[in-house]
C-alpha atoms as a PDB file:
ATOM      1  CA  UNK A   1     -22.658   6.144   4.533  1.00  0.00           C
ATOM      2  CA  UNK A   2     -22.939   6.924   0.828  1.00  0.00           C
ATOM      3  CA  UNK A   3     -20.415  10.220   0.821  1.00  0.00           C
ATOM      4  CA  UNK A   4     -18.162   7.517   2.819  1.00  0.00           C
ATOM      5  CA  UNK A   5     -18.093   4.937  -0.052  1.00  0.00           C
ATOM      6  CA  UNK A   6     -17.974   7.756  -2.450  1.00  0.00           C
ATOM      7  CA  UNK A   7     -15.133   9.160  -1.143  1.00  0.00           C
ATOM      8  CA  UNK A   8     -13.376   6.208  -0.494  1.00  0.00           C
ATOM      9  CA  UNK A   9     -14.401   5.295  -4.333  1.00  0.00           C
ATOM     10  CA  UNK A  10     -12.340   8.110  -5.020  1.00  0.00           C
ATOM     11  CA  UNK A  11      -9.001   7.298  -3.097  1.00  0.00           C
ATOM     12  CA  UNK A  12      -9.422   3.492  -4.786  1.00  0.00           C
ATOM     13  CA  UNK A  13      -9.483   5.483  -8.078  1.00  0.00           C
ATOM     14  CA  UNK A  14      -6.094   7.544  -6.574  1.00  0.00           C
ATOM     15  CA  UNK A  15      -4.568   4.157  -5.275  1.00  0.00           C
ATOM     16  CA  UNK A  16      -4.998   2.384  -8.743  1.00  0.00           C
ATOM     17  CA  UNK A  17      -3.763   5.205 -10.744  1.00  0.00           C
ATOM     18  CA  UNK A  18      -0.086   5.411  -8.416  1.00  0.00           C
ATOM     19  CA  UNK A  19       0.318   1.829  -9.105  1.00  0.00           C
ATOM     20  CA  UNK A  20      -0.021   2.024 -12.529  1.00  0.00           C
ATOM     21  CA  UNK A  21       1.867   4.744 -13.028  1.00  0.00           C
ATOM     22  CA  UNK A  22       4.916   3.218 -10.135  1.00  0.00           C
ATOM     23  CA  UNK A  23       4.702  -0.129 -12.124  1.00  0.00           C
ATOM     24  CA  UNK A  24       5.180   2.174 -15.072  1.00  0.00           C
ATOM     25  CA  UNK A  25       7.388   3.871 -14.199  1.00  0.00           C
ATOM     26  CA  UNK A  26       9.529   0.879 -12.846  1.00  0.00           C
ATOM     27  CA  UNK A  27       9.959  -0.996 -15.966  1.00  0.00           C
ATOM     28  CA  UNK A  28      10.870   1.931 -17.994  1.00  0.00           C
ATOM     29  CA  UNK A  29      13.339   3.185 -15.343  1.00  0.00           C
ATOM     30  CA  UNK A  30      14.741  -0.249 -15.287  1.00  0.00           C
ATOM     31  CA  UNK A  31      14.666  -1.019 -19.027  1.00  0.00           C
ATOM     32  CA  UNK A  32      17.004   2.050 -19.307  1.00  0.00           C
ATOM     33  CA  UNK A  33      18.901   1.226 -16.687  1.00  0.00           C
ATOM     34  CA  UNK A  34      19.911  -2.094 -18.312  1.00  0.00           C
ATOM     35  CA  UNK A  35      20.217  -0.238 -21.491  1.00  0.00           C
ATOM     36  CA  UNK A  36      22.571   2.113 -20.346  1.00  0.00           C
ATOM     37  CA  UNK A  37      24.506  -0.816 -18.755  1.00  0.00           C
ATOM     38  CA  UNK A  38      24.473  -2.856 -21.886  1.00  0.00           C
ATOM     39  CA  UNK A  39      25.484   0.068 -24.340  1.00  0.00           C
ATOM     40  CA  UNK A  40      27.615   2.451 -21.972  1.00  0.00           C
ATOM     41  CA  UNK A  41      29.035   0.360 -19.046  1.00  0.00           C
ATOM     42  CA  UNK A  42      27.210   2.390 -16.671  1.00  0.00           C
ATOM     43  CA  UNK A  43      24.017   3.398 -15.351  1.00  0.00           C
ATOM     44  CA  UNK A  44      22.613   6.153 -13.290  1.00  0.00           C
ATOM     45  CA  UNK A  45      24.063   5.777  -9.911  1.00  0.00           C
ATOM     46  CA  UNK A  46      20.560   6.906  -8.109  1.00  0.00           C
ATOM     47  CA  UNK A  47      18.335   5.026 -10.070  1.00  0.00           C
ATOM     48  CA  UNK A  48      18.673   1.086  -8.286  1.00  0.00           C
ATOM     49  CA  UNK A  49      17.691   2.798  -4.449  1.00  0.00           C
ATOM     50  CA  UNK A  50      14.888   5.071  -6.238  1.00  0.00           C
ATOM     51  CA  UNK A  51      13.613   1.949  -7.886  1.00  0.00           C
ATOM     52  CA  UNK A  52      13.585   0.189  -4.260  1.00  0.00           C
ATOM     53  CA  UNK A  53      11.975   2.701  -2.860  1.00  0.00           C
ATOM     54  CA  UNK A  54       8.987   2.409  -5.794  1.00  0.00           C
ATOM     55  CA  UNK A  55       8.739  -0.752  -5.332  1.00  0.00           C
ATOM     56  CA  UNK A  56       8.000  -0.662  -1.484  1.00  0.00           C
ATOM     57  CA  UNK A  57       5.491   2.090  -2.675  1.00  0.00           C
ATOM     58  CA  UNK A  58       4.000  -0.410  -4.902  1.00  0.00           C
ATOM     59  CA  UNK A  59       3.590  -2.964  -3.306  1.00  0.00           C
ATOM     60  CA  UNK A  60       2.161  -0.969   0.001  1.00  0.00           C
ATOM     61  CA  UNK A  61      -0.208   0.928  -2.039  1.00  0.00           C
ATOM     62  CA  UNK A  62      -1.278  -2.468  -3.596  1.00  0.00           C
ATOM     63  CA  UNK A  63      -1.862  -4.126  -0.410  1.00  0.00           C
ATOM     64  CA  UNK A  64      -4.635  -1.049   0.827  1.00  0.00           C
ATOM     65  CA  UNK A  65      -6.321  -2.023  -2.757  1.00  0.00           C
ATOM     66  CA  UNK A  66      -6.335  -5.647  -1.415  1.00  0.00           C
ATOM     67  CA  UNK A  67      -8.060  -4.440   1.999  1.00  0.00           C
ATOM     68  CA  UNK A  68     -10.309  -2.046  -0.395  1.00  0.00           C
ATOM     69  CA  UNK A  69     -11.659  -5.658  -2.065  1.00  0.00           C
ATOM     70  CA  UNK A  70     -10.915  -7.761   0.571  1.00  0.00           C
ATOM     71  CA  UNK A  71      -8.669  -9.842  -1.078  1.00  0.00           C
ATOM     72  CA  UNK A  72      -6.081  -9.811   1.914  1.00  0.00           C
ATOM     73  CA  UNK A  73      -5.688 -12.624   4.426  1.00  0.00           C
ATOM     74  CA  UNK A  74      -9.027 -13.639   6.035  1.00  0.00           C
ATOM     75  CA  UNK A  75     -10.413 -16.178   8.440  1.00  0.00           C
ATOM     76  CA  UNK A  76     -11.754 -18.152   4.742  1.00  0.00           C
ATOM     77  CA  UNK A  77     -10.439 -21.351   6.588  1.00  0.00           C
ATOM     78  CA  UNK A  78     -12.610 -20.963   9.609  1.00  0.00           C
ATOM     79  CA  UNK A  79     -15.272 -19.575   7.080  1.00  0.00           C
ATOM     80  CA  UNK A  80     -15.548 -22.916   5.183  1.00  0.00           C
ATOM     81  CA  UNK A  81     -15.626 -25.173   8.099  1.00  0.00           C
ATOM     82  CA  UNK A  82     -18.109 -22.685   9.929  1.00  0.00           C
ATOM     83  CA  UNK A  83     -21.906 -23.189   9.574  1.00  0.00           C
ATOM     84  CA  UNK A  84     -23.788 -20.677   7.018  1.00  0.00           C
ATOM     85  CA  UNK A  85     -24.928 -18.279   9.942  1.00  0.00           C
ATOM     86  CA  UNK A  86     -21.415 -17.592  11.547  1.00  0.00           C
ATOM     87  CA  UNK A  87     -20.001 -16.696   8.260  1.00  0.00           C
ATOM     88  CA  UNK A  88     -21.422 -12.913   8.981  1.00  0.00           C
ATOM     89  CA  UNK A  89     -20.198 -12.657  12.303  1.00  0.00           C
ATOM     90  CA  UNK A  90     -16.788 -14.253  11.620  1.00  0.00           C
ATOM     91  CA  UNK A  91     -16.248 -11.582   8.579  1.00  0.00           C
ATOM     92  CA  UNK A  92     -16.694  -8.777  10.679  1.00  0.00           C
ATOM     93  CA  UNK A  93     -14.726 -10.209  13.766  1.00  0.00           C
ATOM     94  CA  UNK A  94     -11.802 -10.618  10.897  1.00  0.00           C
ATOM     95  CA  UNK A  95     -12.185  -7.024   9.405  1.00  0.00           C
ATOM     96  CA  UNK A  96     -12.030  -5.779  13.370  1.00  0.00           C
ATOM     97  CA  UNK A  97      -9.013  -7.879  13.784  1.00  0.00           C
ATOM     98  CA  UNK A  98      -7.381  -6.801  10.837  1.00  0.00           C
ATOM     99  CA  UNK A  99      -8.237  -3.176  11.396  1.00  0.00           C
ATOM    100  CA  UNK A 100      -6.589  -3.249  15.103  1.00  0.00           C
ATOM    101  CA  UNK A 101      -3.585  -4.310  13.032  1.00  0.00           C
ATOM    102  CA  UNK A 102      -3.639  -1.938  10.939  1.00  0.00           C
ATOM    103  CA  UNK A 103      -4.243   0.527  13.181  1.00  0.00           C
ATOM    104  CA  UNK A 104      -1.234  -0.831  15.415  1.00  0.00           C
ATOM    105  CA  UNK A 105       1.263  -1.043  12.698  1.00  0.00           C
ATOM    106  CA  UNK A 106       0.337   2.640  11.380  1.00  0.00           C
ATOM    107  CA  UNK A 107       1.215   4.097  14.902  1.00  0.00           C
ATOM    108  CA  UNK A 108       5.083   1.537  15.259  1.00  0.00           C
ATOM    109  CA  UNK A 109       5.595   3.142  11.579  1.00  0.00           C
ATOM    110  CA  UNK A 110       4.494   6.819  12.352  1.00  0.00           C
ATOM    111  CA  UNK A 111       6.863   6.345  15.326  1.00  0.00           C
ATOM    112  CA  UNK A 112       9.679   5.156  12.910  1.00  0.00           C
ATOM    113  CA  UNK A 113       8.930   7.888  10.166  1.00  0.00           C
ATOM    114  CA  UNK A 114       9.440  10.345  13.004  1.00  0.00           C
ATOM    115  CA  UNK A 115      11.969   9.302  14.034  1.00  0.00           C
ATOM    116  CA  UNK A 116      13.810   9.438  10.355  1.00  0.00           C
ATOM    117  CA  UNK A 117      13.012  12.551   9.587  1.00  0.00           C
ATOM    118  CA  UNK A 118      14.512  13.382  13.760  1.00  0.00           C
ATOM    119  CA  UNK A 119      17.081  11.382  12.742  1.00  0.00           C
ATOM    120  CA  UNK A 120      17.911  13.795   9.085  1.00  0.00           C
ATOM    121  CA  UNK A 121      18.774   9.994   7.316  1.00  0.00           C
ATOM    122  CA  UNK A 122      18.917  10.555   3.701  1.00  0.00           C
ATOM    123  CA  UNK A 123      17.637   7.327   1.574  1.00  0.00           C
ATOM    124  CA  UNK A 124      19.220   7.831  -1.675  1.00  0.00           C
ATOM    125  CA  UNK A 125      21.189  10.763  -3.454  1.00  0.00           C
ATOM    126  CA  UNK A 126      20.177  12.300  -6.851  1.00  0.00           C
ATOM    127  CA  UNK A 127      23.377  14.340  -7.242  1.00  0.00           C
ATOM    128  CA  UNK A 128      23.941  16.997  -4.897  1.00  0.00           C
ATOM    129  CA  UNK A 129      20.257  16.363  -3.814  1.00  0.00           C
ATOM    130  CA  UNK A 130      19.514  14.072  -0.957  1.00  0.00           C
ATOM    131  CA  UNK A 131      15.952  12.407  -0.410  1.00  0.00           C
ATOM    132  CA  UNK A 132      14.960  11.822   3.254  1.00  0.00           C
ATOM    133  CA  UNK A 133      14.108   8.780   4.192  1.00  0.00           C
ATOM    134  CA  UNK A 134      11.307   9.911   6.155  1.00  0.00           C
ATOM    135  CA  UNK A 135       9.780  10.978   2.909  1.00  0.00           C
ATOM    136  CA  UNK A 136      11.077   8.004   1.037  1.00  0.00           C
ATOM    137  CA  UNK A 137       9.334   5.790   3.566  1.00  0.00           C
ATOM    138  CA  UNK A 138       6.066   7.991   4.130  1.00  0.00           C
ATOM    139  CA  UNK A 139       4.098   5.381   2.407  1.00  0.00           C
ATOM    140  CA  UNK A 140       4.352   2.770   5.232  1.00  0.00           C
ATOM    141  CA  UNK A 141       2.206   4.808   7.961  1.00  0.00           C
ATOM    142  CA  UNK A 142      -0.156   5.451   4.882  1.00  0.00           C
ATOM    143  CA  UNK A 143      -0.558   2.174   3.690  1.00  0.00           C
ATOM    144  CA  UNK A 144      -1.807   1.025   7.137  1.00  0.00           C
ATOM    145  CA  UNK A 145      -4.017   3.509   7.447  1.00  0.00           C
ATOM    146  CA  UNK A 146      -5.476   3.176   4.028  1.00  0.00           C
ATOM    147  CA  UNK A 147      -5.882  -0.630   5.135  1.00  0.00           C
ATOM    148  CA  UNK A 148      -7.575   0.185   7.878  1.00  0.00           C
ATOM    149  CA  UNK A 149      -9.779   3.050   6.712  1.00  0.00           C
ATOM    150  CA  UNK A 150     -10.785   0.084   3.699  1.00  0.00           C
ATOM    151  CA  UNK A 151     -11.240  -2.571   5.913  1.00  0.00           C
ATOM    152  CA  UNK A 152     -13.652  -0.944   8.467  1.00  0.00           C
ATOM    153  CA  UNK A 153     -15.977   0.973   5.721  1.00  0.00           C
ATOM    154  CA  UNK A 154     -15.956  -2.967   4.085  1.00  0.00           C
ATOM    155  CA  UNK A 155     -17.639  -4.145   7.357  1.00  0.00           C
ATOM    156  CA  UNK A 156     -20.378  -1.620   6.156  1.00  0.00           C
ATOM    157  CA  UNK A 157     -20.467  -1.737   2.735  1.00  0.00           C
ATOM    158  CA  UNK A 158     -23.405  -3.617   0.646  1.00  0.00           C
ATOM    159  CA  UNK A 159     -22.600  -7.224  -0.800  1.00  0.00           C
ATOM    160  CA  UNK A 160     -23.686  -6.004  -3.920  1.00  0.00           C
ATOM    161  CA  UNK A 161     -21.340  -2.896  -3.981  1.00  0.00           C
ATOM    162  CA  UNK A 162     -18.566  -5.671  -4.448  1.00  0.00           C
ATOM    163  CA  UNK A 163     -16.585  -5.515  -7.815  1.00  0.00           C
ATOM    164  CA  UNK A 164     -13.290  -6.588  -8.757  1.00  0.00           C
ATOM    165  CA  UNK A 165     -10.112  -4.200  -8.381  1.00  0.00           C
ATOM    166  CA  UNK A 166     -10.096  -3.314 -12.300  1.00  0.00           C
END
């Protein structure tokens, strides 16, 4: 299992540094954007749907970090009624449960992103170039996968491998 959690070490390292660099990226963008509106009446036509669209990548790749440290939604009401010995079996049952979801909203979200890129939408424009929603929206199959792949090696991984997010 070690080239497993080393691996996955590795896309956690990936995941932090896009939401760094989104969140970044976001309040610059929208610092200039308010600038440009302040100083020039205007702003860059594009730049409030990209912004959107960084945000939902954000906050998606954010969420598999949560899975990654288990800092998602859990049974942790159940766990702190439930004697000392269940609290083993009740993690696991929750990290099964919350893989299947995963696992059932990455396939209704493949499904979708096909069916955007079938469909040719177009998300935003930036000029004469138009970005397909299919890729603007790519991240949503991801995400669930990435929050399942997370929450399935944490049924595996050591206590002690447990560290914060930063």
């Amino acid at each position: 299992m070690k080239p497993v959690f080393r691996a996955e070490e590795y896309l956690v390292k990936a995941e932090k540094a896009a939401v760094v660099s989104l969140i970044f990226a976001m309040v610059a963008l929208s610092f200039l954007q308010v600038l440009l509106r302040i100083l020039f009446h205007s702003g860059i036509v594009w730049l409030d749907p990209l912004l959107r669209h960084m945000v939902l990548w954000a906050g998606l790749t954010g969420s598999a970090l949560a899975a990654r440290y288990s800092q998602h939604f859990a049974l942790e009401a159940f766990l702190k009624f439930a004697p000392r010995r269940l609290h083993r079996p009740l993690e696991v049952l929750a990290s099964l449960f919350t893989a299947a979801a995963a696992g059932l909203l990455f396939y209704a979200a493949w499904k979708f992103i096909r069916e955007e890129f079938a469909a040719g939408s177009v998300a935003f424009y930036i000029g004469d170039f138009g970005v397909k929603g299919g890729w603007a929206e790519i991240v949503i199959p991801a995400a669930f996968a990435l929050i399942g792949l997370h929450t399935l090696a944490g049924i595996f991984r050591p206590k002690d491998h447990e560290e914060g997010p930063f």
